[in-house]
Protein backbone atom coordinates (compact mmCIF):
# COMPACT_ATOMS: atom_id res chain seq x y z
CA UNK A 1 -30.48 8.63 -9.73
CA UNK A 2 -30.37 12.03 -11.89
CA UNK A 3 -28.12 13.47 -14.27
CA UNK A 4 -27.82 16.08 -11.65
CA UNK A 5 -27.07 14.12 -8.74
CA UNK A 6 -24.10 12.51 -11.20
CA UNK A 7 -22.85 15.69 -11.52
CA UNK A 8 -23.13 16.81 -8.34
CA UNK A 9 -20.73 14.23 -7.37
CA UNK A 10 -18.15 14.45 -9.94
CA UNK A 11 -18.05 18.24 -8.87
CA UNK A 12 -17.42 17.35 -5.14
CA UNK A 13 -14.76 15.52 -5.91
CA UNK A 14 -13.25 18.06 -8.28
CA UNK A 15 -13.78 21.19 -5.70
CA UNK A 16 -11.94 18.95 -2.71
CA UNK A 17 -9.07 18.19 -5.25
CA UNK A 18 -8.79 21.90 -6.14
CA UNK A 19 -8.46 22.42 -2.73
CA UNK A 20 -5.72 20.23 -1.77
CA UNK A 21 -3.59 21.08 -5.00
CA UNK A 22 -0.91 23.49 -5.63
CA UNK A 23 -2.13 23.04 -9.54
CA UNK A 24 -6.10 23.25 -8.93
CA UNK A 25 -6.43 23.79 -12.86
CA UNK A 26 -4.80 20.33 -13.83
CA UNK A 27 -7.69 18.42 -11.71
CA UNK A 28 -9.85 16.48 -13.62
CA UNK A 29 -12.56 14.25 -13.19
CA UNK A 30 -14.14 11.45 -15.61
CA UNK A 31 -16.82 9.01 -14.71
CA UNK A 32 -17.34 5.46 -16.00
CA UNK A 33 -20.65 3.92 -15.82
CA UNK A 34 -20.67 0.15 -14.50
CA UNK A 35 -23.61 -1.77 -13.83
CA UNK A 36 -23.58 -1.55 -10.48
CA UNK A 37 -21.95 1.51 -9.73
CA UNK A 38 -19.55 4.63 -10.98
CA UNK A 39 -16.05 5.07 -11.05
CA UNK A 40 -14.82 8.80 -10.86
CA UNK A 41 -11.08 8.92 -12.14
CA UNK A 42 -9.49 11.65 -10.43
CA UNK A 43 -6.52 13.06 -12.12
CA UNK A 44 -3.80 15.44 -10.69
CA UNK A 45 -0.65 17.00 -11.48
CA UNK A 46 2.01 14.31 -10.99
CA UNK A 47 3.46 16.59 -8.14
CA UNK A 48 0.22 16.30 -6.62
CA UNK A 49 -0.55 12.96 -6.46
CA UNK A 50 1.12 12.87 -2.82
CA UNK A 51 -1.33 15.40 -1.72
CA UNK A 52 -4.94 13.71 -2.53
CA UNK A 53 -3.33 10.47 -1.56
CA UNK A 54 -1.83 11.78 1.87
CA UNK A 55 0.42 10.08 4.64
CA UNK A 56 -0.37 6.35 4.74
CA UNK A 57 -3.12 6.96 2.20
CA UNK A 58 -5.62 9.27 4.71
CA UNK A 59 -6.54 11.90 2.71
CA UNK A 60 -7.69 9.46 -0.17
CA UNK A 61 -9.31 7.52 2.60
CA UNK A 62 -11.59 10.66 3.58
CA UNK A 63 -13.00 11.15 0.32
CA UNK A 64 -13.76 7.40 -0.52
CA UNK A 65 -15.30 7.74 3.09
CA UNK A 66 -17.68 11.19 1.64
CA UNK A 67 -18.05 8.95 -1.33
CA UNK A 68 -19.37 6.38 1.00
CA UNK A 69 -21.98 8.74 2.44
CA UNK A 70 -23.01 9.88 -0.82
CA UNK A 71 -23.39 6.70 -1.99
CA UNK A 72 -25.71 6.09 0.78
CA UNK A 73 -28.12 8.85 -0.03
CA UNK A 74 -28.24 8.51 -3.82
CA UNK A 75 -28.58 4.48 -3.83
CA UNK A 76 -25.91 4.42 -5.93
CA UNK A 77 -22.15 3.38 -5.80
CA UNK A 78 -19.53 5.40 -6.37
CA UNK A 79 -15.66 4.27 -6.02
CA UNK A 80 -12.37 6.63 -6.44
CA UNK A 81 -9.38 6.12 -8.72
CA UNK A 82 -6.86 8.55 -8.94
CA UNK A 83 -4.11 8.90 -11.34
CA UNK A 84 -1.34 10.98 -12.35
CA UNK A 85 -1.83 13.02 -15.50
CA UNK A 86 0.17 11.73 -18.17
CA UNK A 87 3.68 14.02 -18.70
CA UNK A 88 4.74 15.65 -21.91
């Protein structure tokens, strides 16, 4: 796996965010190297938590499920976390 492909996928998840968000310039993403695979930290305004998590978790769901398919192509895993940016 590239340095491009890693980036590639930290931006997908970031452009998605952006689009779900009423605060698209608060989204963040960070990714942790593991042995076996990457964690991408997604972090949102705390009002918009709600809406990359979704009713009964759904929208969160969908992009672990891109994720998934991503994973698939680059041989690599990639999981989600996402957490509220910290206030004041």
């Amino acid at each position: 796996m590239t340095q491009a492909d890693m980036v590639a996928v930290d931006e997908l998840v970031r452009e998605i965010a952006r689009a779900l968000v009423d605060e698209p310039a608060s989204v963040e993403v960070e990714s942790v190297d593991r042995d076996e695979n990457t964690v991408l930290r997604l972090r949102v305004a705390p009002q918009d938590v709600g809406k990359v998590i979704g009713k009964q978790g759904r929208t969160a769901r969908s992009v672990r499920t891109i994720l998934g398919a991503v994973s698939m192509k680059l041989h690599h895993r990639y999981t989600l976390d996402i957490l509220e940016e910290d206030e004041g």
